[in-house]
Protein backbone atom coordinates (compact mmCIF):
# COMPACT_ATOMS: atom_id res chain seq x y z
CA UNK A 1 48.39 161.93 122.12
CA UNK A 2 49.21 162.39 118.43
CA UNK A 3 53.09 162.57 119.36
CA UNK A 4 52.82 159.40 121.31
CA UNK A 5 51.73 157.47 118.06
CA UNK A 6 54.74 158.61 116.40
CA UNK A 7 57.22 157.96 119.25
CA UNK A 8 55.51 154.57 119.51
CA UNK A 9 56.01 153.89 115.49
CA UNK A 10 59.52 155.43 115.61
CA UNK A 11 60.74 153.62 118.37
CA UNK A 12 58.81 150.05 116.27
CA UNK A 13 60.20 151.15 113.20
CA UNK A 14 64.09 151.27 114.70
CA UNK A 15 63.29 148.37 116.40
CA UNK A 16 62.41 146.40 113.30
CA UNK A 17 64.83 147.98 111.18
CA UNK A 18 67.27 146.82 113.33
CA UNK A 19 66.50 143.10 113.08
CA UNK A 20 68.12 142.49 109.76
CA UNK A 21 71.44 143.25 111.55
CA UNK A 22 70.51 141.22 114.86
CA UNK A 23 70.14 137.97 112.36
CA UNK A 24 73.72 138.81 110.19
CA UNK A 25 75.65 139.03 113.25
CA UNK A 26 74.53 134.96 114.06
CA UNK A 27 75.56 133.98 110.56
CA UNK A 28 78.98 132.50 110.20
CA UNK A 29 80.74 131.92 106.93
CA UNK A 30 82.34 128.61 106.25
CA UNK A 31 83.90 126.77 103.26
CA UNK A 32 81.85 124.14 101.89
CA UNK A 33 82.84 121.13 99.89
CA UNK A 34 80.98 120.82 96.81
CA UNK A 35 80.66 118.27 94.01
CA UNK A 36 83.71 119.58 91.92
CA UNK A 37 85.84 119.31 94.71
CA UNK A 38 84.62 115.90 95.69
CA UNK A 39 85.05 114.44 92.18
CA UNK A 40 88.54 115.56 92.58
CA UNK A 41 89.03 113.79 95.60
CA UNK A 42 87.81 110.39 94.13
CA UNK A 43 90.15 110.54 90.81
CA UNK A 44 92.96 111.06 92.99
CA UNK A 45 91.61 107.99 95.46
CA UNK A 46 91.00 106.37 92.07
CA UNK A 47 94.07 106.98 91.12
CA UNK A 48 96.15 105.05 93.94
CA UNK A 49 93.80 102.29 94.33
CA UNK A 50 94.34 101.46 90.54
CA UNK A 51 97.99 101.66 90.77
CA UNK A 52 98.09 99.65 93.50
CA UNK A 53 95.40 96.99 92.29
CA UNK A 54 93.05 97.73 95.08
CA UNK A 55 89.41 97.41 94.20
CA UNK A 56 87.77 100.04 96.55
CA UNK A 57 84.42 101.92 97.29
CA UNK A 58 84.95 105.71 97.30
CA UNK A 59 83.18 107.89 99.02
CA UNK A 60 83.26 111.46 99.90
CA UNK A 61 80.45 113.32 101.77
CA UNK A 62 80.41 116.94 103.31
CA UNK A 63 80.76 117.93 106.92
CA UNK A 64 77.39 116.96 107.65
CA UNK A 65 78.08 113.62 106.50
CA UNK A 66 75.78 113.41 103.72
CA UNK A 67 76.76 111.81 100.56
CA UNK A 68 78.22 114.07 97.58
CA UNK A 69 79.75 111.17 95.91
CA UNK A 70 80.62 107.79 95.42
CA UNK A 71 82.07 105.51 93.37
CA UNK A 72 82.83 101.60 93.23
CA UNK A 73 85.46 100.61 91.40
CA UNK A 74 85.48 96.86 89.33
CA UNK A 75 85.11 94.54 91.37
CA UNK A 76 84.78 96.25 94.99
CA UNK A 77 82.67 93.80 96.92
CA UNK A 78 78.80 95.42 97.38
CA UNK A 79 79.34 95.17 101.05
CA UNK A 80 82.42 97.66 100.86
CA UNK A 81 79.54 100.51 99.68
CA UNK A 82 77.46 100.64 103.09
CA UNK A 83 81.17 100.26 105.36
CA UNK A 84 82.56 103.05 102.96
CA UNK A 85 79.85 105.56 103.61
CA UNK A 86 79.67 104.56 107.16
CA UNK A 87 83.13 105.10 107.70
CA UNK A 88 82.88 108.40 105.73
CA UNK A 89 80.37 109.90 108.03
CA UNK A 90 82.04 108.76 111.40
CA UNK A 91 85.04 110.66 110.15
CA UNK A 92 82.83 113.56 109.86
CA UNK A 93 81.15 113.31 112.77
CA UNK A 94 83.99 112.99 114.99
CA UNK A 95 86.51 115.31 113.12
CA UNK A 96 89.00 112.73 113.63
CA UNK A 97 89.99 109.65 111.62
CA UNK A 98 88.26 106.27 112.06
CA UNK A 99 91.80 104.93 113.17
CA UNK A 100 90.89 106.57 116.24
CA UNK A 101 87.90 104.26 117.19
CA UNK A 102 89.59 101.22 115.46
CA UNK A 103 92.42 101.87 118.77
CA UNK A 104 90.20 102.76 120.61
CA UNK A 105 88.17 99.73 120.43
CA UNK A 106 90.32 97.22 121.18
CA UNK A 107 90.76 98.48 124.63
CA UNK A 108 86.97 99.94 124.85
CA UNK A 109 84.88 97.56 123.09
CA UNK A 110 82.09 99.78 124.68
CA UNK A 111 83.31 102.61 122.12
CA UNK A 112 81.24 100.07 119.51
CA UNK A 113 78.42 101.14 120.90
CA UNK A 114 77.86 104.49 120.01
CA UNK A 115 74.89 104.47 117.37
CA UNK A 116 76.12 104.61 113.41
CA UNK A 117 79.90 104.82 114.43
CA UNK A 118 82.52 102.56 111.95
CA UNK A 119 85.70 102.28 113.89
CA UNK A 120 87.31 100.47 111.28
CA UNK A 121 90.38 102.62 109.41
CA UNK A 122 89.61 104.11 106.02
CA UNK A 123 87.55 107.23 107.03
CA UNK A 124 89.11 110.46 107.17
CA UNK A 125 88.92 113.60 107.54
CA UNK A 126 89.04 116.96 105.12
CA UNK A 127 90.00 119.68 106.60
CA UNK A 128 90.71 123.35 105.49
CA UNK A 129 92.13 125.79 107.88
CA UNK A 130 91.00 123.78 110.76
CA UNK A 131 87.80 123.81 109.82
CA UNK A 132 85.70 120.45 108.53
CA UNK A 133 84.39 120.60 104.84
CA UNK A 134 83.81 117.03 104.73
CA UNK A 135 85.05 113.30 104.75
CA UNK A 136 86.54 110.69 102.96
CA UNK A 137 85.67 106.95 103.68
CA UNK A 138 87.25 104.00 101.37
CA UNK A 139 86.66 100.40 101.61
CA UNK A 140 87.54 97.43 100.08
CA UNK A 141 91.19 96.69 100.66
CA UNK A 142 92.85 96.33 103.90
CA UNK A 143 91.96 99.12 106.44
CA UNK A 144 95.70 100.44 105.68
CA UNK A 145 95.83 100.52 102.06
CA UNK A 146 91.75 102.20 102.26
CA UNK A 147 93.73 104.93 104.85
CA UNK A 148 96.00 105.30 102.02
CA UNK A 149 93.72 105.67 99.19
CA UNK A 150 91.76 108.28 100.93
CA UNK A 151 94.57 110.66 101.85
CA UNK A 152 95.64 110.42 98.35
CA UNK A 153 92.36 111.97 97.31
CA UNK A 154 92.40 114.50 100.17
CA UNK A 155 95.92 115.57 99.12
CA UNK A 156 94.24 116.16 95.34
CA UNK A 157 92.45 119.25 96.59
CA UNK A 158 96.17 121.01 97.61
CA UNK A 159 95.56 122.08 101.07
């Protein structure tokens, strides 16, 4: 009887000791996109839109598609913040550019209806070794020139 009780509290003690490793195995390491890098994304952005006289909403969020930053530059119309961020987070979402669903569009209209999608140009995006870290979504200008002041920023960060 008394050995039973200690095979029984081995055999639990293994068992728990063995959990630790059961819940490291489902862990998976990723690169995240934090606030320094994010900042450096929007003075690059910054950058191009001022050189080219574009007044633009910035805005970079992480692969979730919550918002790490954002900026509006002088006179950027209010309504460019909400298409920015939306535009941002669609980029995110999808892992794709917003280009995508502007083409797709207008041959699908039905692609519009997928809840809290933008598919209007100016989202993109970052990616580091294939994997997402976040996204970049700029409005303000024309859906081009926002294109072009977001991959400025992405290029910033070197990769």
């Amino acid at each position: 009887m008394f050995s039973q009780i200690k095979l029984r509290l081995l055999f639990v003690s293994t068992v728990f000791s063995l959990l630790p490793l059961y819940s490291q195995a489902e862990l998976i390491n990723k690169q995240v996109l934090g606030l320094s890098g994010a900042k450096k994304i929007a003075a690059a952005a910054e950058l191009e839109a001022v050189r080219n006289k574009w007044n633009v909403v910035i805005v970079v969020v992480d692969d979730g598609g919550h918002l790490v930053y954002m900026q509006r530059l002088d006179g950027a119309p209010t309504g460019s913040i909400g298409v920015a961020i939306g535009k941002a987070r669609t980029a995110a979402a999808f892992k794709r550019p917003t280009q995508v669903f502007d083409e797709l569009a207008k041959t699908r209209p039905s692609i519009t209806s997928i809840p809290g999608i933008v598919p209007l140009e100016g989202g993109v995006p970052v990616m580091v070794d294939g994997q997402l870290v976040g996204a970049v979504g700029v409005s303000g200008a024309s859906s081009q020139e926002d294109v072009q002041v977001a991959e400025a920023g992405i290029s910033a960060l070197g990769f």
